[in-house]
ModelCIF file with pLDDT and N, C-alpha, C, O atoms, coordinates in Angstrom:
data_MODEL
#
_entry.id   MODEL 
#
_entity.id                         1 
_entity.type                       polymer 
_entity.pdbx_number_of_molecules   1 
#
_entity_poly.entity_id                      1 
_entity_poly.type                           'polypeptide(L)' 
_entity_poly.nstd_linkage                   no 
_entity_poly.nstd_monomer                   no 
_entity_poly.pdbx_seq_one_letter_code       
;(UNK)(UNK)(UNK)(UNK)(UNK)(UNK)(UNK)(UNK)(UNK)(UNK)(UNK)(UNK)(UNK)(UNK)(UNK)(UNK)
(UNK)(UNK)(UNK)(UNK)(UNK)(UNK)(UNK)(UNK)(UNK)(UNK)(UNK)(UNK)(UNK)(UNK)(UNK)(UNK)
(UNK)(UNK)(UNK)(UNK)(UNK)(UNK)(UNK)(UNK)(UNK)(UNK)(UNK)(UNK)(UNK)(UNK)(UNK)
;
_entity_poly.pdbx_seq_one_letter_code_can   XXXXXXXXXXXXXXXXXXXXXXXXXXXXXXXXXXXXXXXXXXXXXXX 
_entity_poly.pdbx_strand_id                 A 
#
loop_
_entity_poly_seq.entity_id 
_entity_poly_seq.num 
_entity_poly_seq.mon_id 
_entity_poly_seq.hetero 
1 1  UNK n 
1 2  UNK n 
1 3  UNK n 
1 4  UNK n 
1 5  UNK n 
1 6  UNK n 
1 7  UNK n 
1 8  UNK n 
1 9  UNK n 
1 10 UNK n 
1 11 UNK n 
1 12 UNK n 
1 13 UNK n 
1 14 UNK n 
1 15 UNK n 
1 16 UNK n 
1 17 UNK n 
1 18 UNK n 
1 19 UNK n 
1 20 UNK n 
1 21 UNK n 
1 22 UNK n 
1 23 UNK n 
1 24 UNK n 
1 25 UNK n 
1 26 UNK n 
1 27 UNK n 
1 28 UNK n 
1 29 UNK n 
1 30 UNK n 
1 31 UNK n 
1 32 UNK n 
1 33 UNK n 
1 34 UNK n 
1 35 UNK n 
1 36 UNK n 
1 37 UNK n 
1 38 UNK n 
1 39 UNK n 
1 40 UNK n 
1 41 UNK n 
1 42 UNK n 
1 43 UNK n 
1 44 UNK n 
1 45 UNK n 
1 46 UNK n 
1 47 UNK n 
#
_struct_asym.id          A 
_struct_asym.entity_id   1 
#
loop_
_ma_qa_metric.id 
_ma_qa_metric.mode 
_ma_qa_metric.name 
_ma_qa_metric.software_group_id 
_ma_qa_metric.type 
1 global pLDDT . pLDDT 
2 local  pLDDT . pLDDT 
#
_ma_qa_metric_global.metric_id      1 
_ma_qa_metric_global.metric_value   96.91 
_ma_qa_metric_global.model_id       1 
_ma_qa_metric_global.ordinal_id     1 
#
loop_
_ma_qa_metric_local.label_asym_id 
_ma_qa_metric_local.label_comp_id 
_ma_qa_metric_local.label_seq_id 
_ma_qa_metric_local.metric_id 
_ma_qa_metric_local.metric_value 
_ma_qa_metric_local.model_id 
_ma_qa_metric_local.ordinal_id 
A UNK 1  2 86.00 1 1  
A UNK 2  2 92.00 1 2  
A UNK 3  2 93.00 1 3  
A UNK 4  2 96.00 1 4  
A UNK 5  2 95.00 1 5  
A UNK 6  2 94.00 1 6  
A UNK 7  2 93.00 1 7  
A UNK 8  2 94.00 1 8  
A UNK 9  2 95.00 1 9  
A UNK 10 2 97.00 1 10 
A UNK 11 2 97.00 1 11 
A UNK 12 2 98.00 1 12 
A UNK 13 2 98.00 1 13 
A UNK 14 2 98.00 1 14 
A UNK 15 2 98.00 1 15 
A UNK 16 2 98.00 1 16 
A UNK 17 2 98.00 1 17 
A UNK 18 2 98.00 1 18 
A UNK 19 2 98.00 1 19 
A UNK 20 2 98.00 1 20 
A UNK 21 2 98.00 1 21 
A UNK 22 2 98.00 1 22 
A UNK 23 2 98.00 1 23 
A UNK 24 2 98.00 1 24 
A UNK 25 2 98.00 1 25 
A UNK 26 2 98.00 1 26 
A UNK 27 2 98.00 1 27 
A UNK 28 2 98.00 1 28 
A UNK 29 2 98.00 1 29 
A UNK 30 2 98.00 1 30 
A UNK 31 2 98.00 1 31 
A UNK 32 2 98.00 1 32 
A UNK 33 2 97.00 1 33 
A UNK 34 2 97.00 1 34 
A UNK 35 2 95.00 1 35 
A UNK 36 2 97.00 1 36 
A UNK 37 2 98.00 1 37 
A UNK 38 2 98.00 1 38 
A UNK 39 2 98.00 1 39 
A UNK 40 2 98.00 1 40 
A UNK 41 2 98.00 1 41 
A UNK 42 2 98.00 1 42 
A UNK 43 2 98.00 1 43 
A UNK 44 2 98.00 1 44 
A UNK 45 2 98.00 1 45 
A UNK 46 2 99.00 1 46 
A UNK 47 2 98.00 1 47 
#
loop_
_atom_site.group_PDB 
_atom_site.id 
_atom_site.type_symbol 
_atom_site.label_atom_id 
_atom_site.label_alt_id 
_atom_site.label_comp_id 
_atom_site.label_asym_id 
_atom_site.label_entity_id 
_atom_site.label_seq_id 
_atom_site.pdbx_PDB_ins_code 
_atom_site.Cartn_x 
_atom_site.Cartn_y 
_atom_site.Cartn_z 
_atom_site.occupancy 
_atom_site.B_iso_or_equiv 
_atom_site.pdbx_formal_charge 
_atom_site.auth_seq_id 
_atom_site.auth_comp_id 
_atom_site.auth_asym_id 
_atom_site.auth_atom_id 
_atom_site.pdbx_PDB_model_num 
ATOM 1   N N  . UNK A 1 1  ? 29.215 46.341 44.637 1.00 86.00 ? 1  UNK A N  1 
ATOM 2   C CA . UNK A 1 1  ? 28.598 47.659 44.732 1.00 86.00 ? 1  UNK A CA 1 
ATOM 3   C C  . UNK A 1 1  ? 28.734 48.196 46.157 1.00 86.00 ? 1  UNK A C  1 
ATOM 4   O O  . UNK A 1 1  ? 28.591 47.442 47.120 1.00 86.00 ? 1  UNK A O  1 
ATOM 5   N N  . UNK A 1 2  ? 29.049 49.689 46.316 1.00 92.00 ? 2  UNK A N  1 
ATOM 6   C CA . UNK A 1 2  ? 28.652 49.904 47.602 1.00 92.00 ? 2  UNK A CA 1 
ATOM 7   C C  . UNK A 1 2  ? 27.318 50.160 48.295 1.00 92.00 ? 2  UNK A C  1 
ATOM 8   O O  . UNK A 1 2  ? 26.335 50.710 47.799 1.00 92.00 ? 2  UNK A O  1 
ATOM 9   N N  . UNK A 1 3  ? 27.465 49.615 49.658 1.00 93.00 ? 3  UNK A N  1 
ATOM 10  C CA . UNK A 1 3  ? 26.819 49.712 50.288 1.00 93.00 ? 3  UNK A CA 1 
ATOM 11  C C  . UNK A 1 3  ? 26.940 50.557 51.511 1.00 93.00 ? 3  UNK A C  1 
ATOM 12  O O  . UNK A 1 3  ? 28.059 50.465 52.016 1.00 93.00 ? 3  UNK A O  1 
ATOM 13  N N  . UNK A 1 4  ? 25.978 51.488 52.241 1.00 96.00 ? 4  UNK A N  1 
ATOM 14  C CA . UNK A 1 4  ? 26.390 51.820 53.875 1.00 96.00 ? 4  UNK A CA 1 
ATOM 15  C C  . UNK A 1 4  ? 25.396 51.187 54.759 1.00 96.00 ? 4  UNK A C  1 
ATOM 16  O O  . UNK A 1 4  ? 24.176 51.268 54.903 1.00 96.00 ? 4  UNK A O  1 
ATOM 17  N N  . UNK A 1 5  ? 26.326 50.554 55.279 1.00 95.00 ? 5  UNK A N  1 
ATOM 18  C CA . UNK A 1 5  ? 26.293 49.641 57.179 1.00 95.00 ? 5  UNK A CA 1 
ATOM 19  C C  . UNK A 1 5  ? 26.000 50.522 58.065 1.00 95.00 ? 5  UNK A C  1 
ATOM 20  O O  . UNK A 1 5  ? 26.375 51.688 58.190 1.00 95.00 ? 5  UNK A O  1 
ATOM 21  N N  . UNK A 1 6  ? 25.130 49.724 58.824 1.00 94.00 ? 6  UNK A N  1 
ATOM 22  C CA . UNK A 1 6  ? 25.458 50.440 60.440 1.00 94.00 ? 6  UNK A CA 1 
ATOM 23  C C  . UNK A 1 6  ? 25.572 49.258 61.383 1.00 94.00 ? 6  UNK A C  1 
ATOM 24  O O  . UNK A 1 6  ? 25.423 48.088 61.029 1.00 94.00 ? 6  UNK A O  1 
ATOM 25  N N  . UNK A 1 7  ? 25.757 49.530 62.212 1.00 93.00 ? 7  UNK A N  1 
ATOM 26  C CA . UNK A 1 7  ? 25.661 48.596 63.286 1.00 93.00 ? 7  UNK A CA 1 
ATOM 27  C C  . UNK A 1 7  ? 27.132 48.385 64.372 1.00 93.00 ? 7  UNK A C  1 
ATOM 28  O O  . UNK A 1 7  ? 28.154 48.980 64.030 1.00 93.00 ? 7  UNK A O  1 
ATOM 29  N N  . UNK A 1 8  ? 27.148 47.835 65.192 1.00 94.00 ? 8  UNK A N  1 
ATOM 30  C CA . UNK A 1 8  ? 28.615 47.338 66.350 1.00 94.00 ? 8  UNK A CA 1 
ATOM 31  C C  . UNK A 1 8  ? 29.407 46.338 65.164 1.00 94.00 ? 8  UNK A C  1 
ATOM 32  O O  . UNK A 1 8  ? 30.599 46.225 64.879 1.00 94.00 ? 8  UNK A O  1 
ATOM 33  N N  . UNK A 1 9  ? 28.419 45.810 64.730 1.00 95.00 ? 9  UNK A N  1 
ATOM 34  C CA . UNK A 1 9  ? 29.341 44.967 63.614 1.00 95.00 ? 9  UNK A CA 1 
ATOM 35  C C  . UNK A 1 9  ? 30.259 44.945 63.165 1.00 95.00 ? 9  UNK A C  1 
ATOM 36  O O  . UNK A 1 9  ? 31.164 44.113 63.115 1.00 95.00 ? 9  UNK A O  1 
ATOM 37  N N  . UNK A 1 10 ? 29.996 46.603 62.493 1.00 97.00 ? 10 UNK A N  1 
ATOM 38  C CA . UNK A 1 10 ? 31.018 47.195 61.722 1.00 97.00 ? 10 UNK A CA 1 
ATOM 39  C C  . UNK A 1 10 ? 31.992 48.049 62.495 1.00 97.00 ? 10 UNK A C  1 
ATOM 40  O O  . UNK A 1 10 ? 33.031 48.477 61.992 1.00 97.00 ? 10 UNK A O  1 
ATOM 41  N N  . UNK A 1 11 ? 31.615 48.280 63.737 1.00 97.00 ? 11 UNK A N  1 
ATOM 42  C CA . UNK A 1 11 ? 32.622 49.272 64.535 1.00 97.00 ? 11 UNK A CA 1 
ATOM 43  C C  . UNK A 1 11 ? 33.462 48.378 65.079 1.00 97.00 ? 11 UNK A C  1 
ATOM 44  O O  . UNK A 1 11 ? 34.549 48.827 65.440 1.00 97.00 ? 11 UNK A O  1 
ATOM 45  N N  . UNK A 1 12 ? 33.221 47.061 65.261 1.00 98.00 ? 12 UNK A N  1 
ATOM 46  C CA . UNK A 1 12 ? 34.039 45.624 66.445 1.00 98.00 ? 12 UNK A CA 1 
ATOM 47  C C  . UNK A 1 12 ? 35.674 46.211 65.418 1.00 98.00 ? 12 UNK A C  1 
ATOM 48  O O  . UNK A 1 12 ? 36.654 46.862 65.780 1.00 98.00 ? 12 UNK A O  1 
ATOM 49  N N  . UNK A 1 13 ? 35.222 45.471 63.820 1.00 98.00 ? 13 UNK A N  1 
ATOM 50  C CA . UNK A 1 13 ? 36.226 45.050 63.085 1.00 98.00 ? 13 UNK A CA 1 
ATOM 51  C C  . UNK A 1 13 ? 37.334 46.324 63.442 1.00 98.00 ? 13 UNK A C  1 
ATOM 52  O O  . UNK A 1 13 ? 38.457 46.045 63.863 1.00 98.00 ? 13 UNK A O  1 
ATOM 53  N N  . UNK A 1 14 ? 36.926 47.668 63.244 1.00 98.00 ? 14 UNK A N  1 
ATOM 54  C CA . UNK A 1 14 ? 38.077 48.345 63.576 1.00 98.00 ? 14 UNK A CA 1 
ATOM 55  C C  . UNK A 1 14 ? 38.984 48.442 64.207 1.00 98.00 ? 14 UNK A C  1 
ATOM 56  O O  . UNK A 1 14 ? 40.132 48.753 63.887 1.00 98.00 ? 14 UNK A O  1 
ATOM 57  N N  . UNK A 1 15 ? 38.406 48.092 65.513 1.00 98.00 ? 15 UNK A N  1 
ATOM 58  C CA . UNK A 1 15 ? 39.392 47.896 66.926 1.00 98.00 ? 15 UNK A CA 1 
ATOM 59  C C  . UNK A 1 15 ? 40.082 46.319 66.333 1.00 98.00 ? 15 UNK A C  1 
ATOM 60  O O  . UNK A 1 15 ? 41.312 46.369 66.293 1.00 98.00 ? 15 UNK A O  1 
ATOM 61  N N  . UNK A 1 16 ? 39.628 45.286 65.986 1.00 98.00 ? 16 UNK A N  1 
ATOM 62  C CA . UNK A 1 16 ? 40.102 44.306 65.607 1.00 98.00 ? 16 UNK A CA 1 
ATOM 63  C C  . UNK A 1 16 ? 41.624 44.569 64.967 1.00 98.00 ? 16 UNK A C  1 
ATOM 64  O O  . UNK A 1 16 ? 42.730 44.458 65.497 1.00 98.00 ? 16 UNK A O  1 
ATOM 65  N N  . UNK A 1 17 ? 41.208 44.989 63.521 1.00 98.00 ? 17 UNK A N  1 
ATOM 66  C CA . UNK A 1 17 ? 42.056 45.561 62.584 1.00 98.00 ? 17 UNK A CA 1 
ATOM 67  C C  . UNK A 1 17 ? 43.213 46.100 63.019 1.00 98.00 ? 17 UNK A C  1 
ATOM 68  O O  . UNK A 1 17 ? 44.323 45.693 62.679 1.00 98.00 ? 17 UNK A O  1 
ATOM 69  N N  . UNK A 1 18 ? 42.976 47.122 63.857 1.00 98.00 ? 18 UNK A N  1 
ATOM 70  C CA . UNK A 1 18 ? 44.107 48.460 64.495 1.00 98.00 ? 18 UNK A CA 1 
ATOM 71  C C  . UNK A 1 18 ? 44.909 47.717 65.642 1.00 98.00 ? 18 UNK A C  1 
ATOM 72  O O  . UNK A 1 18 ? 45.793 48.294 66.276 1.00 98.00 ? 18 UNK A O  1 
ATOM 73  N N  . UNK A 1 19 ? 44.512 46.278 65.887 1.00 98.00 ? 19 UNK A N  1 
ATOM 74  C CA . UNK A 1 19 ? 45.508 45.590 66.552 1.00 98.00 ? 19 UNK A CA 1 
ATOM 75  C C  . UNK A 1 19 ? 46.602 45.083 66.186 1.00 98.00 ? 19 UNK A C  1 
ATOM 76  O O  . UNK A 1 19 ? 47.594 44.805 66.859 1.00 98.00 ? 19 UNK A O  1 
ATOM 77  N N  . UNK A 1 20 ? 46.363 44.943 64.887 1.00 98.00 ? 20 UNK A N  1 
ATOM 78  C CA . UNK A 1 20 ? 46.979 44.225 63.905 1.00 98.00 ? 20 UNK A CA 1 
ATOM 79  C C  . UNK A 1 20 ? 47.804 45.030 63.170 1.00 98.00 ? 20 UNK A C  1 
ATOM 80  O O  . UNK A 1 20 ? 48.399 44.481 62.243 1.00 98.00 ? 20 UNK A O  1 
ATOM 81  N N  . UNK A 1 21 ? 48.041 46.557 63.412 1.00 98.00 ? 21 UNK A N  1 
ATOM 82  C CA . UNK A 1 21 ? 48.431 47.553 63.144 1.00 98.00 ? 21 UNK A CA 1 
ATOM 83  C C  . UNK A 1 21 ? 49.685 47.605 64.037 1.00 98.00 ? 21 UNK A C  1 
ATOM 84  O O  . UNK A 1 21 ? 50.852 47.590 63.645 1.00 98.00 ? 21 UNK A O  1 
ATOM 85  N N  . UNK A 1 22 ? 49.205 47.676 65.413 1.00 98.00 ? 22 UNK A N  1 
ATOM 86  C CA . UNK A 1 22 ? 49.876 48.294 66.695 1.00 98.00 ? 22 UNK A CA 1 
ATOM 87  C C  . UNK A 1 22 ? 51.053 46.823 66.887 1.00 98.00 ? 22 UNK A C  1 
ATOM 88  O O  . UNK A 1 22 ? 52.188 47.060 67.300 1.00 98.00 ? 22 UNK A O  1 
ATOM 89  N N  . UNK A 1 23 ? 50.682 45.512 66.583 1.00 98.00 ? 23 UNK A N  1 
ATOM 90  C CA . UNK A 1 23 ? 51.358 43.899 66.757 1.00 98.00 ? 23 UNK A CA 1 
ATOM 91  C C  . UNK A 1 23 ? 52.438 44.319 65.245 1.00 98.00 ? 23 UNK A C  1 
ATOM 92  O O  . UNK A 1 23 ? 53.645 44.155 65.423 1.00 98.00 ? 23 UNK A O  1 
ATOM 93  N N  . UNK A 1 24 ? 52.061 44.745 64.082 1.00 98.00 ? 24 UNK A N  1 
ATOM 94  C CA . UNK A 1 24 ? 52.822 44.946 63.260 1.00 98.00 ? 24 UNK A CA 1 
ATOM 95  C C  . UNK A 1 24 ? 54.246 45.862 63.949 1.00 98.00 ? 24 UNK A C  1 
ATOM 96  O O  . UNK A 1 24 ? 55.420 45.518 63.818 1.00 98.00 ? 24 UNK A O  1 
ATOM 97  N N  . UNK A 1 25 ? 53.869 46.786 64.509 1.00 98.00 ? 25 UNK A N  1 
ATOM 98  C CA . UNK A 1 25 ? 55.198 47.628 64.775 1.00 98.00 ? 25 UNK A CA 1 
ATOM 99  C C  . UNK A 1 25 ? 55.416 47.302 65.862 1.00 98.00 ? 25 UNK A C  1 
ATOM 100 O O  . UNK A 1 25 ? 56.446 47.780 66.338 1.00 98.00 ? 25 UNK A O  1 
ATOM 101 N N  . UNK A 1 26 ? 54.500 46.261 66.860 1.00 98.00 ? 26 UNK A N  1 
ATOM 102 C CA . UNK A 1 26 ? 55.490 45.705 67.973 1.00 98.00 ? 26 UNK A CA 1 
ATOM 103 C C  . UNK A 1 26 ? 56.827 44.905 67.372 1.00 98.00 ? 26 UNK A C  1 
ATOM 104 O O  . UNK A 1 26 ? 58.028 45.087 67.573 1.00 98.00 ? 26 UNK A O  1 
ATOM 105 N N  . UNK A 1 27 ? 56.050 43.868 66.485 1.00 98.00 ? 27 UNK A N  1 
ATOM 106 C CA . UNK A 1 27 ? 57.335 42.863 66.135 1.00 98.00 ? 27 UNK A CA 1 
ATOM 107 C C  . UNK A 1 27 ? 58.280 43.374 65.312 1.00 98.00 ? 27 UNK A C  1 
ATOM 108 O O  . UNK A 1 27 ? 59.330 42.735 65.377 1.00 98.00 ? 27 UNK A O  1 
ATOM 109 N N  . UNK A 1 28 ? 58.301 44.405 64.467 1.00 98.00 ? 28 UNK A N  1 
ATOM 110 C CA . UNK A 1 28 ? 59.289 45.391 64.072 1.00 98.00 ? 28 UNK A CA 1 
ATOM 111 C C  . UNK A 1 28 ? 60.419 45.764 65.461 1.00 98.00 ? 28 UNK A C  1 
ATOM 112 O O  . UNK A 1 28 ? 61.641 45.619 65.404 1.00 98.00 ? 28 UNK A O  1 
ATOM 113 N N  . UNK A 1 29 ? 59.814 46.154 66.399 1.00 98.00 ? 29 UNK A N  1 
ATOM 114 C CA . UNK A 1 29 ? 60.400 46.273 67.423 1.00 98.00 ? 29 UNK A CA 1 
ATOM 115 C C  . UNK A 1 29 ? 61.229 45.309 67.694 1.00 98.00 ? 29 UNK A C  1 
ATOM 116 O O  . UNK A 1 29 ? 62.428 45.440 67.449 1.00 98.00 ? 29 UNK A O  1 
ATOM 117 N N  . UNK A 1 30 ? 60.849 44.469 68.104 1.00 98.00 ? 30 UNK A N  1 
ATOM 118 C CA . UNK A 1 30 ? 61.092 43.002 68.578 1.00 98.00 ? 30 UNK A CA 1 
ATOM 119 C C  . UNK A 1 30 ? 62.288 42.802 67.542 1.00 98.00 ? 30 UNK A C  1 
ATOM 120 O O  . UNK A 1 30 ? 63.389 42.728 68.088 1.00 98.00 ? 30 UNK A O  1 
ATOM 121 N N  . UNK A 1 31 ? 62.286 42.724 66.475 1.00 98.00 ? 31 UNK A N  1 
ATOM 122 C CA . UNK A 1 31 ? 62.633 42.071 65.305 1.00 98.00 ? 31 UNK A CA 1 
ATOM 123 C C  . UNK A 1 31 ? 64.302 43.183 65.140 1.00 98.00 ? 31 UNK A C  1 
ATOM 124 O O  . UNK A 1 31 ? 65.316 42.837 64.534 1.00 98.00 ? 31 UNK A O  1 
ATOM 125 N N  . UNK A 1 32 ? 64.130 44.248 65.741 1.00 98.00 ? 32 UNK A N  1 
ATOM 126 C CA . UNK A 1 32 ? 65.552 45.566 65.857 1.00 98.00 ? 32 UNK A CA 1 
ATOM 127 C C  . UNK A 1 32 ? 65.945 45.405 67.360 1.00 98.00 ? 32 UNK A C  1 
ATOM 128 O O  . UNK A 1 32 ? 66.841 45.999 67.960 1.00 98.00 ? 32 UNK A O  1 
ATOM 129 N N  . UNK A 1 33 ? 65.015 44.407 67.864 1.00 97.00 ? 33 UNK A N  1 
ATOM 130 C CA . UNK A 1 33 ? 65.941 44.148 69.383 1.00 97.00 ? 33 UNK A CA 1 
ATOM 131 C C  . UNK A 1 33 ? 66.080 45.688 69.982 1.00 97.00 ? 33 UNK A C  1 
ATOM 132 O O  . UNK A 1 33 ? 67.162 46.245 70.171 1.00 97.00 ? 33 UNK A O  1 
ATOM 133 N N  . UNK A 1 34 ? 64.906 46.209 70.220 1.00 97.00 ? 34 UNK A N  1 
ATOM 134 C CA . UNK A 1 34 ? 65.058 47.685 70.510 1.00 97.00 ? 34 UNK A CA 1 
ATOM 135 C C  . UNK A 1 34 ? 65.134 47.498 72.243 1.00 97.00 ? 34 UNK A C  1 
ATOM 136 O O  . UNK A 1 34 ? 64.697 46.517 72.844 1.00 97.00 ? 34 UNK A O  1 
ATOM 137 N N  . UNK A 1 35 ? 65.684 48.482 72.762 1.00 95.00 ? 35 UNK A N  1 
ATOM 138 C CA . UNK A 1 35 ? 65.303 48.043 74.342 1.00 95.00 ? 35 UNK A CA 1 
ATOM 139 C C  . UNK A 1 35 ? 63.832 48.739 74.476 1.00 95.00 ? 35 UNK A C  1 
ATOM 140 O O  . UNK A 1 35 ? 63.341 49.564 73.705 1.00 95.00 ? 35 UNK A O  1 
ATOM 141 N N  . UNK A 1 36 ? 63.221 48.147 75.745 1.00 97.00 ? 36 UNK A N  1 
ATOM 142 C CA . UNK A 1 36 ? 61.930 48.200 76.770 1.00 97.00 ? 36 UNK A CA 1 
ATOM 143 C C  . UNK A 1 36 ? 61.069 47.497 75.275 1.00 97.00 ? 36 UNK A C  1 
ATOM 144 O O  . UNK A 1 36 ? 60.104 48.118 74.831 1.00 97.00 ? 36 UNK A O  1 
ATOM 145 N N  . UNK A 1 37 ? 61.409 46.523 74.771 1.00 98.00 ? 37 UNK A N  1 
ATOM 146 C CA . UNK A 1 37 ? 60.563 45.636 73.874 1.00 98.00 ? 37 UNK A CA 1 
ATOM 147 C C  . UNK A 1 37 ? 60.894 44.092 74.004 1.00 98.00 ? 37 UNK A C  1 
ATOM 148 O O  . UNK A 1 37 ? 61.902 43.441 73.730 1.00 98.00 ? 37 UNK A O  1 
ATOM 149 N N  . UNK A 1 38 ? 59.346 43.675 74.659 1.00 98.00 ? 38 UNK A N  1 
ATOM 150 C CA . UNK A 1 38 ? 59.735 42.253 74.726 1.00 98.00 ? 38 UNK A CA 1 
ATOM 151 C C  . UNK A 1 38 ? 58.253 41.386 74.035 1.00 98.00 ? 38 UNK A C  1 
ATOM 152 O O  . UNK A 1 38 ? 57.316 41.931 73.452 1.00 98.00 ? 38 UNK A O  1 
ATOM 153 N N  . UNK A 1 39 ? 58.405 40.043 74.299 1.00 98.00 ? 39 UNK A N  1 
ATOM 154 C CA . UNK A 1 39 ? 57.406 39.146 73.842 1.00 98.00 ? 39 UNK A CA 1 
ATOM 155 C C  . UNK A 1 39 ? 56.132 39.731 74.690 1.00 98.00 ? 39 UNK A C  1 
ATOM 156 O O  . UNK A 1 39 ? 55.003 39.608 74.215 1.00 98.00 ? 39 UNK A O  1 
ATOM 157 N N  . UNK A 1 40 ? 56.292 40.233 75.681 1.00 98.00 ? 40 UNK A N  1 
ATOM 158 C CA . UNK A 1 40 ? 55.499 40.855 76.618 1.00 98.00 ? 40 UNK A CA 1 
ATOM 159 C C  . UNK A 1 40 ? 54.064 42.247 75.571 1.00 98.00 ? 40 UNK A C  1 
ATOM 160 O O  . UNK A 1 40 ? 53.034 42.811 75.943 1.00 98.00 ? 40 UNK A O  1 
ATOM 161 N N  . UNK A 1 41 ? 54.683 42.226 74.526 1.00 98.00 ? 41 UNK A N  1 
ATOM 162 C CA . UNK A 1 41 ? 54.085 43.323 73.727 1.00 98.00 ? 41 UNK A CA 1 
ATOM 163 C C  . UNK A 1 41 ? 52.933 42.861 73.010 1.00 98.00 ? 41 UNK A C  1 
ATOM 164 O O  . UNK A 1 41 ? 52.081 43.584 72.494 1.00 98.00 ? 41 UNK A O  1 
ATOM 165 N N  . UNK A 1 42 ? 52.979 40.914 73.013 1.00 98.00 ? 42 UNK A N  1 
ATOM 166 C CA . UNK A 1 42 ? 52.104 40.546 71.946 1.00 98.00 ? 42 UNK A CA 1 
ATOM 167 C C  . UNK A 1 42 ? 50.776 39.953 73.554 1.00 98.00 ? 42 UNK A C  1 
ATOM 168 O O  . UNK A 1 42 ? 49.818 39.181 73.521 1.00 98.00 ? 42 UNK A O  1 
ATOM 169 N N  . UNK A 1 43 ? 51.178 40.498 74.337 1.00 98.00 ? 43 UNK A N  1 
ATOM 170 C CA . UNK A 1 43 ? 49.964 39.792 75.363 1.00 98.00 ? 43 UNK A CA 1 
ATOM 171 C C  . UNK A 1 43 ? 48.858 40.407 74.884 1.00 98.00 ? 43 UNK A C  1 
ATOM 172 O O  . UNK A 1 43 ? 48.932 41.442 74.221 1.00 98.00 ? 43 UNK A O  1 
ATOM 173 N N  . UNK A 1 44 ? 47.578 39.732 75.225 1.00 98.00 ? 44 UNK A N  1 
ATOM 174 C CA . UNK A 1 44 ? 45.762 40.520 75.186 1.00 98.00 ? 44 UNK A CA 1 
ATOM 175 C C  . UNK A 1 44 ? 45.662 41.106 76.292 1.00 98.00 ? 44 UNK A C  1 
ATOM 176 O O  . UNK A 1 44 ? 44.616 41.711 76.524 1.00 98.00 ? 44 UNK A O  1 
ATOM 177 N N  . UNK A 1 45 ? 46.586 41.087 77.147 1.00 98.00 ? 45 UNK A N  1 
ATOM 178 C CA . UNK A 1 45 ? 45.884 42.062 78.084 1.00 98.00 ? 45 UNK A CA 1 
ATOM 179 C C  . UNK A 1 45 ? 46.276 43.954 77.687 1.00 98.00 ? 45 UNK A C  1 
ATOM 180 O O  . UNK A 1 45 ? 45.583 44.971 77.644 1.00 98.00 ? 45 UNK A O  1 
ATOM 181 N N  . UNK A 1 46 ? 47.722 43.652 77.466 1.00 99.00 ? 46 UNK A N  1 
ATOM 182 C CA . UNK A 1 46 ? 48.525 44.976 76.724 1.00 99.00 ? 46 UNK A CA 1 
ATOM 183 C C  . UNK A 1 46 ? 47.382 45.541 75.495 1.00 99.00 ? 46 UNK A C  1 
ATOM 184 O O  . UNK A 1 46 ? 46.883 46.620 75.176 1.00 99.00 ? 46 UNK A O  1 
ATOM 185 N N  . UNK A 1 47 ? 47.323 44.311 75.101 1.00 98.00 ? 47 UNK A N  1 
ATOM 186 C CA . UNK A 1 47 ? 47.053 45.348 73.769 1.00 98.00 ? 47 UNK A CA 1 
ATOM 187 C C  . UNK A 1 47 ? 44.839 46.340 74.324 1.00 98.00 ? 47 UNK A C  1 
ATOM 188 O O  . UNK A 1 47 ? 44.320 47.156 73.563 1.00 98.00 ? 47 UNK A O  1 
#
């Protein structure tokens, strides 16, 4: 059933999620050997 949340709880996961978004079309990158794309794309500080 639905429910509505509130809380940081539920706001963390987004930013979580949308990393996992942005790492998807890094390694696409990576993966077409595009230039100015390196392993450098999957660091935590970048993202």
């Amino acid at each position: 059933k639905v429910d509505s949340v509130t809380g940081t709880s539920f706001a963390a996961p987004h930013v979580t999620a949308s990393v996992a978004l942005l790492q998807e079309y890094g390694d696409r990158q990576l993966r077409a050997k595009q230039s100015n794309w390196s392993l450098d794309s999957r660091r935590h500080e970048v993202m």
